[in-house]
C-alpha atoms as a PDB file:
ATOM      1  CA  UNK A   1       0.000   0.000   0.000  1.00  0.00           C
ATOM      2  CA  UNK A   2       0.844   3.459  -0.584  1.00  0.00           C
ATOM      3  CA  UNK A   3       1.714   6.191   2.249  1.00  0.00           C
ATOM      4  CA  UNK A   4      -0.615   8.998   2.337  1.00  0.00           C
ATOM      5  CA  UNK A   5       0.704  12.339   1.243  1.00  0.00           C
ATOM      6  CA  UNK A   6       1.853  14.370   4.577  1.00  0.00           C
ATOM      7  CA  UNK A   7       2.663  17.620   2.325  1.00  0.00           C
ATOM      8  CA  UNK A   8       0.812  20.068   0.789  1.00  0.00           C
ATOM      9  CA  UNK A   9       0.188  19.575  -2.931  1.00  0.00           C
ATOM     10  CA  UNK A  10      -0.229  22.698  -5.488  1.00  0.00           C
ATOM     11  CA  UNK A  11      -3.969  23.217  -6.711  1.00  0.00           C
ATOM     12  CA  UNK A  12      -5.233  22.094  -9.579  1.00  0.00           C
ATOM     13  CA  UNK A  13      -6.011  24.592 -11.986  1.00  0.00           C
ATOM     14  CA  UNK A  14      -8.918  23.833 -14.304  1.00  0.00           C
ATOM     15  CA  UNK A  15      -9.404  26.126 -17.109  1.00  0.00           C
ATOM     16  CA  UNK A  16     -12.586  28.304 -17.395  1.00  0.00           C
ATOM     17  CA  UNK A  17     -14.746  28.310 -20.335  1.00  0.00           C
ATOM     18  CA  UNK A  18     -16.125  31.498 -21.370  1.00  0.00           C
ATOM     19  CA  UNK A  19     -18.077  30.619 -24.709  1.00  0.00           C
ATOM     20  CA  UNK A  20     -20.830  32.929 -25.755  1.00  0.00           C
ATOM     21  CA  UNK A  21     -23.677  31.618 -26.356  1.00  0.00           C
ATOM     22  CA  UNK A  22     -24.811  30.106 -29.959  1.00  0.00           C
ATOM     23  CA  UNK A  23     -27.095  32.570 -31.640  1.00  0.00           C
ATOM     24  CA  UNK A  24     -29.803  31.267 -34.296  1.00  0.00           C
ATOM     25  CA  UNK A  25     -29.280  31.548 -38.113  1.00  0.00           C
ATOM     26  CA  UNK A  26     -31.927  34.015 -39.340  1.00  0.00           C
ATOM     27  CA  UNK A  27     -34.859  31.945 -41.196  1.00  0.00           C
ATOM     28  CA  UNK A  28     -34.359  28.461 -39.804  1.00  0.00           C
ATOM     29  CA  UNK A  29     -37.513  27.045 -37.705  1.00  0.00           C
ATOM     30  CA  UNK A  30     -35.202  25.391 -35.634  1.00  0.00           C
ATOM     31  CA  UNK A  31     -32.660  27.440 -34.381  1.00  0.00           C
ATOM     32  CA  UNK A  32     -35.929  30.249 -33.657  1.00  0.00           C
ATOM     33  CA  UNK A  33     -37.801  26.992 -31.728  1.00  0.00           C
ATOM     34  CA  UNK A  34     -34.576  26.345 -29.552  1.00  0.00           C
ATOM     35  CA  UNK A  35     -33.659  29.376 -28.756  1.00  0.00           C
ATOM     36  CA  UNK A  36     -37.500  30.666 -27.647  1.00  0.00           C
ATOM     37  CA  UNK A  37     -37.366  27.307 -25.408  1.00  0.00           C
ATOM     38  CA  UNK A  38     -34.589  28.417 -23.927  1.00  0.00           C
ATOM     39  CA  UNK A  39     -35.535  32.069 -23.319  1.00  0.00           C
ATOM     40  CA  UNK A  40     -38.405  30.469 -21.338  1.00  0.00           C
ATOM     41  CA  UNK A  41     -36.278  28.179 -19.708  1.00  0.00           C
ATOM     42  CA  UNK A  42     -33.770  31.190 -18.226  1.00  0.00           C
ATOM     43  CA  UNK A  43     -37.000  33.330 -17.335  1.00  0.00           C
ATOM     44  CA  UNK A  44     -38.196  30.520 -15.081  1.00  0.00           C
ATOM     45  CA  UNK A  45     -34.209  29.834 -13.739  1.00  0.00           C
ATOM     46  CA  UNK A  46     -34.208  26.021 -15.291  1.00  0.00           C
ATOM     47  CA  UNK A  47     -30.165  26.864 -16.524  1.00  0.00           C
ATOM     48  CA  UNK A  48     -30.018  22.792 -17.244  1.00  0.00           C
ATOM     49  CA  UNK A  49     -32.709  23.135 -20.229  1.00  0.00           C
ATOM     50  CA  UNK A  50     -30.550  26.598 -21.334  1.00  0.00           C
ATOM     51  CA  UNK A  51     -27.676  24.201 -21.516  1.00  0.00           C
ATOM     52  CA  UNK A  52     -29.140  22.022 -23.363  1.00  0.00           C
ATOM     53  CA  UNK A  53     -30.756  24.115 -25.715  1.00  0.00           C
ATOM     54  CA  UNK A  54     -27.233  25.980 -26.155  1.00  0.00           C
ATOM     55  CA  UNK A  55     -25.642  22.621 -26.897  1.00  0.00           C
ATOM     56  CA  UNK A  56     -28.600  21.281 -29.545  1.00  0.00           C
ATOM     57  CA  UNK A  57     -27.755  24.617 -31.058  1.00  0.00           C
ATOM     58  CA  UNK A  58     -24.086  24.115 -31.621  1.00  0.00           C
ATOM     59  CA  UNK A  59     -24.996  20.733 -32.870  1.00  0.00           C
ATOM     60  CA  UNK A  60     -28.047  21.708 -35.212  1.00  0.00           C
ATOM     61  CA  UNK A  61     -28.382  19.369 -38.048  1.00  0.00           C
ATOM     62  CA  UNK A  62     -28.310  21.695 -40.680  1.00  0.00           C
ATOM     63  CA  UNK A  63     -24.446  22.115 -39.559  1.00  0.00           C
ATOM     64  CA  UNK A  64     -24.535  25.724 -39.228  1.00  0.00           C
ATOM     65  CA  UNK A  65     -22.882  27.433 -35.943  1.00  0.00           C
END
């Protein structure tokens, strides 16, 4: 078995992610669809269905963003 360590270890550092948000392409149903749900989704503080509509955004399958 191991010893335990009896020092004090540097942090780890995790680096931040500051992406902006995806923004819809003008005249597609379904960017305008995801991005309404998730306007309703930050006015009643549900941030996990924002997330979620921010990733099915990035991965729309029209392949723009």
């Amino acid at each position: 078995m191991t010893e335990p360590t009896r020092y004090s270890t540097p942090p780890v550092e995790l680096p931040l992610r500051w992406e902006l948000e995806p923004t819809p392409v003008q005249g597609c149903a379904g960017c305008a669809e995801l991005a309404d749900v998730r306007e309703r989704a930050r006015t009643v503080g549900d941030m996990t269905s924002v997330t979620d509509c921010n990733v099915y955004l990035r991965r729309h399958p029209e392949g723009h963003q």
